[in-house]
N, C-alpha and C. Protein backbone atom coordinates (compact mmCIF):
# COMPACT_ATOMS: atom_id res chain seq x y z
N UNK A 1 5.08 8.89 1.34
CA UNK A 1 4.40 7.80 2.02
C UNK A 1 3.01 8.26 2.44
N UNK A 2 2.11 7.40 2.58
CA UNK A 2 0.65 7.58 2.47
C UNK A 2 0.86 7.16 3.91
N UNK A 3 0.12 8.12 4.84
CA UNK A 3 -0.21 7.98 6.27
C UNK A 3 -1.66 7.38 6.55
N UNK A 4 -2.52 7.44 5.87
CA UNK A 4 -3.90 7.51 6.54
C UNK A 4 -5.04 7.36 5.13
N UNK A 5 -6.36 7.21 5.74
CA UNK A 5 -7.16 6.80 4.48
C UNK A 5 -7.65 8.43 3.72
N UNK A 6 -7.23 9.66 4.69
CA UNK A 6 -7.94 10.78 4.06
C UNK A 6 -6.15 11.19 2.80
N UNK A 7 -5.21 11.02 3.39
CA UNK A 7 -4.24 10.80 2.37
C UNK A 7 -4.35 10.20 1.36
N UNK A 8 -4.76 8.85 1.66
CA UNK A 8 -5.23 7.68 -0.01
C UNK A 8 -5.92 8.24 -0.83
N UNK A 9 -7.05 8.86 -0.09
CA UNK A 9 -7.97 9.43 -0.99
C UNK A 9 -7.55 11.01 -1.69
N UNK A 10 -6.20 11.24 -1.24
CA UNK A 10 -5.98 13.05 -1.71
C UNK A 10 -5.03 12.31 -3.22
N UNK A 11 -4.00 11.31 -2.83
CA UNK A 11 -3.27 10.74 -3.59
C UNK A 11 -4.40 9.93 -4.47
N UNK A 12 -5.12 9.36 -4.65
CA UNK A 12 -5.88 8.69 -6.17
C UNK A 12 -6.72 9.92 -6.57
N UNK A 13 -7.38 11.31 -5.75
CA UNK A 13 -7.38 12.38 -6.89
C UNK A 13 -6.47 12.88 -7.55
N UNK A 14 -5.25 13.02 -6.90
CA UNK A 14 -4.06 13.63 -7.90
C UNK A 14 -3.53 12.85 -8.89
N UNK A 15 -3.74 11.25 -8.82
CA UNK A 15 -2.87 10.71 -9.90
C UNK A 15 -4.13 11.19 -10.80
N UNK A 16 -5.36 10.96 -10.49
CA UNK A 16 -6.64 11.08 -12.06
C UNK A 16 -6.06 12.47 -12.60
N UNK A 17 -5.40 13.49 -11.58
CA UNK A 17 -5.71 14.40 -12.30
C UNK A 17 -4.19 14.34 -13.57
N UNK A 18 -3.30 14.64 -12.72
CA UNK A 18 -2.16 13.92 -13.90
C UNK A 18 -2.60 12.75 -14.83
N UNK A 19 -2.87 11.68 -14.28
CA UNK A 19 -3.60 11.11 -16.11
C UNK A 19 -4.45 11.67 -17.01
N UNK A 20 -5.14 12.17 -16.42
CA UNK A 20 -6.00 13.00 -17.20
C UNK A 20 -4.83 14.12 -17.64
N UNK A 21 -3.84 14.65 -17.50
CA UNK A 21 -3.11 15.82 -17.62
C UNK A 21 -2.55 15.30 -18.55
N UNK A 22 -1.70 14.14 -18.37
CA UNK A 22 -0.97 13.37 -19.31
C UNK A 22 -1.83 13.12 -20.88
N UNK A 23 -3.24 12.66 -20.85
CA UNK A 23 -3.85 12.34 -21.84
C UNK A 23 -4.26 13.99 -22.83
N UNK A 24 -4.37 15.16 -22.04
CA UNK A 24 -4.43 16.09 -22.52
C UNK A 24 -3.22 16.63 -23.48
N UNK A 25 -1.95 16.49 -22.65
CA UNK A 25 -1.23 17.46 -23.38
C UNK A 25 -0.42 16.08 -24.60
N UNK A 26 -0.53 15.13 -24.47
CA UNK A 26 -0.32 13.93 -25.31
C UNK A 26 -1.15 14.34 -26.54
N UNK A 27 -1.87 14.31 -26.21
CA UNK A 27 -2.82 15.04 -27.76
C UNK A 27 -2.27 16.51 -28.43
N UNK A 28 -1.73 17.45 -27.39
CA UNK A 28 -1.50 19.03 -28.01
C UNK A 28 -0.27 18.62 -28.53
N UNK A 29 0.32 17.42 -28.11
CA UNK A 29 1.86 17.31 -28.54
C UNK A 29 2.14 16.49 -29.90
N UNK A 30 1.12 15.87 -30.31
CA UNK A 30 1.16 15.13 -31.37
C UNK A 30 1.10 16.75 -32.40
N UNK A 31 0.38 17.60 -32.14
CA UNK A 31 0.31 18.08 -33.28
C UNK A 31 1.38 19.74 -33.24
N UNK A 32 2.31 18.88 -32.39
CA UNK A 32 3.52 20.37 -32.48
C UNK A 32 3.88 20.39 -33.38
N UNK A 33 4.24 21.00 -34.17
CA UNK A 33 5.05 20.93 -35.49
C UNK A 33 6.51 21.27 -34.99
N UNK A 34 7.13 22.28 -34.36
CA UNK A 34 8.28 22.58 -34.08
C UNK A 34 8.95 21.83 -33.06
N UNK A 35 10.48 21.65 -33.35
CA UNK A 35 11.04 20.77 -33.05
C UNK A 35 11.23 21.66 -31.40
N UNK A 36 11.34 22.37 -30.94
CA UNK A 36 11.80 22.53 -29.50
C UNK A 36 10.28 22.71 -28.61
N UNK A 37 9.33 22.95 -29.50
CA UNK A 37 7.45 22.92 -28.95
C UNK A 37 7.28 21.65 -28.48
N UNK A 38 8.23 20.27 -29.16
CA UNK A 38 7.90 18.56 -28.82
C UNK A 38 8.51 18.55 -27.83
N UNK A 39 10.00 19.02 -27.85
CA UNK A 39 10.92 18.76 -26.76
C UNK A 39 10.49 19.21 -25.38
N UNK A 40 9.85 19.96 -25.46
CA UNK A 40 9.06 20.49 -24.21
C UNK A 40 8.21 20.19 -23.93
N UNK A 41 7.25 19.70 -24.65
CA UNK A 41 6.23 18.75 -24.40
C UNK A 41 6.15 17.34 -24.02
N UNK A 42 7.66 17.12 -24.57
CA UNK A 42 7.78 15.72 -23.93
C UNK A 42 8.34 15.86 -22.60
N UNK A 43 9.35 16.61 -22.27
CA UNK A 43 9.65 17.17 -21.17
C UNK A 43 8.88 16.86 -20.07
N UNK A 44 7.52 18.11 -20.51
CA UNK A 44 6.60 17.84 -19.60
C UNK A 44 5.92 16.33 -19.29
N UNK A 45 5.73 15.66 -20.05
CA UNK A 45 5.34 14.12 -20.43
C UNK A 45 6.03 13.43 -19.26
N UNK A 46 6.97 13.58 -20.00
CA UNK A 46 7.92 12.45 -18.87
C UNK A 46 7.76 12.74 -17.57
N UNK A 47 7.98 14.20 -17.04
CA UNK A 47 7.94 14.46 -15.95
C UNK A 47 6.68 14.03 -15.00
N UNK A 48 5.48 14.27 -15.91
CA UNK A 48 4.08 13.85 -15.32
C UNK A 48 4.06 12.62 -15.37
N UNK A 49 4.43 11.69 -15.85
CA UNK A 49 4.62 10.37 -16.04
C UNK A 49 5.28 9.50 -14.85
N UNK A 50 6.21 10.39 -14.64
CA UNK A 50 6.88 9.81 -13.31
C UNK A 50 6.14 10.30 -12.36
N UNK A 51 5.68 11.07 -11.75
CA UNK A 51 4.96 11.41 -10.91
C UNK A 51 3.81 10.45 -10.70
N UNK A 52 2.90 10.32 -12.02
CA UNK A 52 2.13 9.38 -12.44
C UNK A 52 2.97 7.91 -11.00
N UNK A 53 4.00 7.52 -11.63
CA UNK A 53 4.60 5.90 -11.15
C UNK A 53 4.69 5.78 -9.88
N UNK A 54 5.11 7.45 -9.25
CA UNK A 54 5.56 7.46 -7.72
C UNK A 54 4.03 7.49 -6.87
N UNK A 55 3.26 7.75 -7.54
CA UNK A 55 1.90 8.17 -7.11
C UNK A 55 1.05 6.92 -6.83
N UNK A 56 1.42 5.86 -8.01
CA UNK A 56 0.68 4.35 -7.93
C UNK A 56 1.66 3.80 -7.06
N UNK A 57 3.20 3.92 -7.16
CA UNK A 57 3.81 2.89 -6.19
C UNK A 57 3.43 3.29 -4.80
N UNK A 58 2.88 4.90 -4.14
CA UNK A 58 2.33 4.94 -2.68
C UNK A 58 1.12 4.26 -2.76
N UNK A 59 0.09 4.22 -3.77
CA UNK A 59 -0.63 3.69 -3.15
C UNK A 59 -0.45 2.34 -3.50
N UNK A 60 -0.28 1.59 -4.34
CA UNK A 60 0.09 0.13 -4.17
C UNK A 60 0.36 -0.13 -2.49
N UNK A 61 1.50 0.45 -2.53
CA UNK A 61 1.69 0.19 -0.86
C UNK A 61 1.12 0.08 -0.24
N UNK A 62 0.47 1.47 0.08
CA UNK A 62 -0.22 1.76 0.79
C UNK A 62 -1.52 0.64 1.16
N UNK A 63 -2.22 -0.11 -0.14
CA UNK A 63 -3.10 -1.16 -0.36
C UNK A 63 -2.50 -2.30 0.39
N UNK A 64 -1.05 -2.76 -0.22
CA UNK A 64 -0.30 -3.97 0.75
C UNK A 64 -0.64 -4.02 2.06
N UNK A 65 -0.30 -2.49 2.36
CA UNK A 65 0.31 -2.74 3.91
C UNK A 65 -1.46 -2.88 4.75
N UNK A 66 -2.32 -2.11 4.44
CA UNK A 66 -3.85 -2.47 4.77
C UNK A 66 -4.19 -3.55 4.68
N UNK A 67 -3.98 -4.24 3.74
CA UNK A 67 -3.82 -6.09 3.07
C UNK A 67 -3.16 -6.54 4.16
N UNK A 68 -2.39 -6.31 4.92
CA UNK A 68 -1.59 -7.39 6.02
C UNK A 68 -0.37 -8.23 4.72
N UNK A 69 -0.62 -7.60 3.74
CA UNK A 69 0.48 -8.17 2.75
C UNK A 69 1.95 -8.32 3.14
N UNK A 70 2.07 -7.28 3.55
CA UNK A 70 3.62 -6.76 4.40
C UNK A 70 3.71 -7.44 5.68
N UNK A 71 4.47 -8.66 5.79
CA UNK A 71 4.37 -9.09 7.29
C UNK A 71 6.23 -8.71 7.48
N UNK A 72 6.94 -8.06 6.91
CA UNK A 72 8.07 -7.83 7.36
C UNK A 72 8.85 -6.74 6.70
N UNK A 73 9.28 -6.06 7.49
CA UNK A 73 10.00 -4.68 7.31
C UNK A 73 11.01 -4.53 7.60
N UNK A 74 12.24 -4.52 6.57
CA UNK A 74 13.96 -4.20 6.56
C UNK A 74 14.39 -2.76 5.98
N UNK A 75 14.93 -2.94 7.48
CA UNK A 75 16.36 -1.49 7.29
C UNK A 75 17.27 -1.27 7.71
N UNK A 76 17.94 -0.65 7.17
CA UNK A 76 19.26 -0.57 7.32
C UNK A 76 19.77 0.36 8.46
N UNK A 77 18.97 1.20 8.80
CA UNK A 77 19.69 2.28 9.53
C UNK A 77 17.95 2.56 10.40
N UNK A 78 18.50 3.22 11.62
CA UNK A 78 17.48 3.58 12.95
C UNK A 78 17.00 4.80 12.20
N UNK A 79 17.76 5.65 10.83
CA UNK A 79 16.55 6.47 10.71
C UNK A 79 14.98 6.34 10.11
N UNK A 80 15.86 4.62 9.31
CA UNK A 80 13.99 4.07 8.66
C UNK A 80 13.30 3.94 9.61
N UNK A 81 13.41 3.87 11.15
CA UNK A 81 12.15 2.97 11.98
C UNK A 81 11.67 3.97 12.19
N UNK A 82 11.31 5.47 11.72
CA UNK A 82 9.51 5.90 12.16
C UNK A 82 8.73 5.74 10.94
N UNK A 83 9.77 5.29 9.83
CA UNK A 83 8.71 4.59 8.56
C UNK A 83 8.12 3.83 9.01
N UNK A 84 8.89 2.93 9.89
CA UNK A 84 8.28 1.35 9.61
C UNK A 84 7.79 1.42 10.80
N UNK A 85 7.56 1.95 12.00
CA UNK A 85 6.48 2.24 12.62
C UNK A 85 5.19 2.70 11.92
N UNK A 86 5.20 3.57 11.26
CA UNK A 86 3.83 4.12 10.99
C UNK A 86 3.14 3.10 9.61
N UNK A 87 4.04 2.58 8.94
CA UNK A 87 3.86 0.98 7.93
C UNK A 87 3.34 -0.22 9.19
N UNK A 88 3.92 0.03 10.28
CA UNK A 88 3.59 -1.31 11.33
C UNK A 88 2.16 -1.00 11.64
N UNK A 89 1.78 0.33 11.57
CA UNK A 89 0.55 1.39 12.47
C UNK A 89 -1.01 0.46 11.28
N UNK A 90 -0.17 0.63 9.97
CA UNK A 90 -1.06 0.70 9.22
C UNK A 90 -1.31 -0.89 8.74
N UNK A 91 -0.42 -1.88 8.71
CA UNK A 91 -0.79 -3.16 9.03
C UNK A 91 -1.23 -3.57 10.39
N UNK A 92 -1.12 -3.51 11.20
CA UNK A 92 -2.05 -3.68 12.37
C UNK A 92 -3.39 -3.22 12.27
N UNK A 93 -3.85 -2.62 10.90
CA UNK A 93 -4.92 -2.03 10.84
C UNK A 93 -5.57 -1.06 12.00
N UNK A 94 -4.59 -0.06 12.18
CA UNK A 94 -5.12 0.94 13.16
C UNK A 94 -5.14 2.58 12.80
N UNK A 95 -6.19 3.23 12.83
CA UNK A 95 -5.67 4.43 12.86
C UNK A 95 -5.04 5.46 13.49
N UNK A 96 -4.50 6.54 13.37
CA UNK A 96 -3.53 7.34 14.16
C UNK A 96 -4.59 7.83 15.61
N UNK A 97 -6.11 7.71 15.65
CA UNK A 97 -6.54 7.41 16.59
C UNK A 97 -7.01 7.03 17.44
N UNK A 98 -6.40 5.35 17.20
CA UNK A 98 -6.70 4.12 17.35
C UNK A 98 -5.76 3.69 18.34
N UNK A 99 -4.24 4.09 17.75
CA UNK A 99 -3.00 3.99 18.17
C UNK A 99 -3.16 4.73 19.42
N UNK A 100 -3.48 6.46 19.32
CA UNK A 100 -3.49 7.24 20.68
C UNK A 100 -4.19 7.11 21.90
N UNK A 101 -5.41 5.74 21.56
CA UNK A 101 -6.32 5.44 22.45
C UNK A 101 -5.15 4.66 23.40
N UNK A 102 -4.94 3.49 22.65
CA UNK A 102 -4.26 2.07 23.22
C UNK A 102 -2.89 2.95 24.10
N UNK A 103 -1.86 4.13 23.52
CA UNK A 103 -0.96 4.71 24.24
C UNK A 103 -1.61 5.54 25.25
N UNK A 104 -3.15 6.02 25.22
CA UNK A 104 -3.58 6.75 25.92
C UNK A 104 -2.80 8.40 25.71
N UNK A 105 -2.75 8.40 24.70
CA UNK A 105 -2.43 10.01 23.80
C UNK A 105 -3.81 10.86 22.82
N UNK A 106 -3.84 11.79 22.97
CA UNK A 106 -4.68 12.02 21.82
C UNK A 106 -4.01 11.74 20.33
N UNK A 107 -5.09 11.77 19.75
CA UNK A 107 -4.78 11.17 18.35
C UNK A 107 -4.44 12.83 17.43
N UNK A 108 -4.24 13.40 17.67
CA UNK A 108 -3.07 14.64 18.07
C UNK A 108 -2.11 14.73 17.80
N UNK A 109 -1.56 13.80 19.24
CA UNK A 109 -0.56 13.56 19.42
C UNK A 109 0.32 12.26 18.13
N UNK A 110 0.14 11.37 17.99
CA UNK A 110 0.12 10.38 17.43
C UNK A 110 0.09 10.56 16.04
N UNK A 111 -0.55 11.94 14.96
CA UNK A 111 -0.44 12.66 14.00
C UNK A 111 0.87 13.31 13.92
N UNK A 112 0.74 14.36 15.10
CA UNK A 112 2.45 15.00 15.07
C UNK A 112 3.49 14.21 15.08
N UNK A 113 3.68 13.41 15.51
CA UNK A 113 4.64 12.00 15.82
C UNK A 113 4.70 11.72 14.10
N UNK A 114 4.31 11.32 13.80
CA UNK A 114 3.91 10.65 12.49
C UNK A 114 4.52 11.54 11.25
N UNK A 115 3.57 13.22 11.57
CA UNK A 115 4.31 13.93 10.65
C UNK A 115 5.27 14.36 10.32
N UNK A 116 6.25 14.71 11.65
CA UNK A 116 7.30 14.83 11.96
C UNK A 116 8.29 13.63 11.76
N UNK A 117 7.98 12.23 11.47
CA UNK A 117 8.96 11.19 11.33
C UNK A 117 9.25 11.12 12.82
N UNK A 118 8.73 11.06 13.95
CA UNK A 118 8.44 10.73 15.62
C UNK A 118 10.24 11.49 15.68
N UNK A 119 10.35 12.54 15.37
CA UNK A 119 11.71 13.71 15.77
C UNK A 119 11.42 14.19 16.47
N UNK A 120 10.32 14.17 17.38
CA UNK A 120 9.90 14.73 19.02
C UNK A 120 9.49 13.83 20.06
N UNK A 121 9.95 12.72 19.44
CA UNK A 121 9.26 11.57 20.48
C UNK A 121 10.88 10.83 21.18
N UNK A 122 10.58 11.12 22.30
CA UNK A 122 12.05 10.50 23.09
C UNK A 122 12.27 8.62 22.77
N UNK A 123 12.32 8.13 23.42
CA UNK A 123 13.29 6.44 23.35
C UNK A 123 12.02 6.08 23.91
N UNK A 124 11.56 6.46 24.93
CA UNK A 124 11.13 5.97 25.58
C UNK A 124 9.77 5.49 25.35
N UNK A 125 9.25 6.64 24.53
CA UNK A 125 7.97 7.18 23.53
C UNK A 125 8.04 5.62 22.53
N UNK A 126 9.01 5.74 21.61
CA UNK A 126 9.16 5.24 20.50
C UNK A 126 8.98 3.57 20.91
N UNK A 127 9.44 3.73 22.02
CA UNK A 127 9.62 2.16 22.39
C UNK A 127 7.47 1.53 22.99
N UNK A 128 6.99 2.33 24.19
CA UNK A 128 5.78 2.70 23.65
C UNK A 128 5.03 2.28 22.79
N UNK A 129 5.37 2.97 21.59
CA UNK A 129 4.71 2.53 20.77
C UNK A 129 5.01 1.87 20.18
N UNK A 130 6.53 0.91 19.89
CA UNK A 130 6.60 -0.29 19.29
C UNK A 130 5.52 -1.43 20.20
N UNK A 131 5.67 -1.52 21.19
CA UNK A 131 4.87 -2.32 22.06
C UNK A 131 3.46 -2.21 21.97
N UNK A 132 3.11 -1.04 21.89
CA UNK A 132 1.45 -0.90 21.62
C UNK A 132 0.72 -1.67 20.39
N UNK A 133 2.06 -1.35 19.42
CA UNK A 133 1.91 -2.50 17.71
C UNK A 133 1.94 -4.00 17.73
N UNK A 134 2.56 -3.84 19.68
CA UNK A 134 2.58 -5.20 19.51
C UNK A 134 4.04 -5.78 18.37
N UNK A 135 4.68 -5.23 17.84
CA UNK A 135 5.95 -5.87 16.93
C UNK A 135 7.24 -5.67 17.39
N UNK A 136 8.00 -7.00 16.88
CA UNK A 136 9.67 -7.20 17.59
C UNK A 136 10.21 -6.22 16.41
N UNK A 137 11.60 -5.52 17.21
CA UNK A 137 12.72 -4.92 16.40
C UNK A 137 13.55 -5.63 16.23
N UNK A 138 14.32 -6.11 15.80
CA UNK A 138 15.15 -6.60 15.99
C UNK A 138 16.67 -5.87 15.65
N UNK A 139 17.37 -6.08 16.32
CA UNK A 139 18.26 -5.03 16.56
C UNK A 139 19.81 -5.46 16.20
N UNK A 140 20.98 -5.20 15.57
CA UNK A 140 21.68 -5.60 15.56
C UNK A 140 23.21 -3.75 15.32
N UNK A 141 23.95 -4.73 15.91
CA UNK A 141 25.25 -3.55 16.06
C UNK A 141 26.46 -3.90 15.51
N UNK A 142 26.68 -3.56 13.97
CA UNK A 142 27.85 -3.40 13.76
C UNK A 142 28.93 -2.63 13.87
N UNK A 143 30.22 -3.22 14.10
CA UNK A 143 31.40 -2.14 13.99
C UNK A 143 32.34 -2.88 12.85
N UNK A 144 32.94 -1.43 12.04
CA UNK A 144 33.13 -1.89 10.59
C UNK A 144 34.67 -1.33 11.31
């Protein structure tokens, strides 16, 4: 997941560089002659390829959620909500020290939170900063 705009920008150099990687060894591989020299070459192919997909689907996102595209976020379990906090961070159009102003944290603070998936931030914290986003949880309790 893409946190921030200096992230966006680390993620669209790495996909150029894998396409560009991809378009390189696509060419050395056309002219393998041996059958286990392709297999490995495609190997590698595929593998960069997917990387390639996971690389556009963060930033696609990442574009949505800046877009205000994303007006709603489902999950299944309390461990998705420091995703969808820091997805809420980034449709509200705020940065991580934007957020620490309005909580009155340094933007520091509000990074570690973030990097960590908020695994140091108590209830009380978390709640905080749902309110600072300004967004409802909505909450529900099953017993199976």
């Amino acid at each position: 997941m893409i946190f921030n705009e200096r992230q966006y920008g680390i993620t669209q150099a790495q996909l150029k560089k894998f396409q560009v990687a991809v378009t390189e060894m696509a060419t050395e591989a056309e002219s393998a002659t041996d059958l286990n020299q392709q297999l490995r070459y495609q190997a590698h192919l595929d593998a960069m390829n997917s990387q390639i997909r996971t690389l556009q689907k963060e930033l696609q996102e990442y574009q949505k959620l800046k877009a205000g595209k994303i007006t709603k976020l489902n999950f299944d379990s309390l461990t998705q909500l420091p995703e969808a906090l820091i997805k809420a961070r980034i449709v509200r159009g705020l940065t991580q020290e934007q957020l620490g102003e309005i909580m009155g944290l340094k933007a520091q603070q509000i990074q570690r939170y973030e990097a960590t998936l908020y695994a140091g931030a108590s209830l009380t914290k978390i709640i905080a900063v749902q309110k600072a986003l300004n967004i409802e949880i909505k909450e529900e309790v099953v017993f199976n």
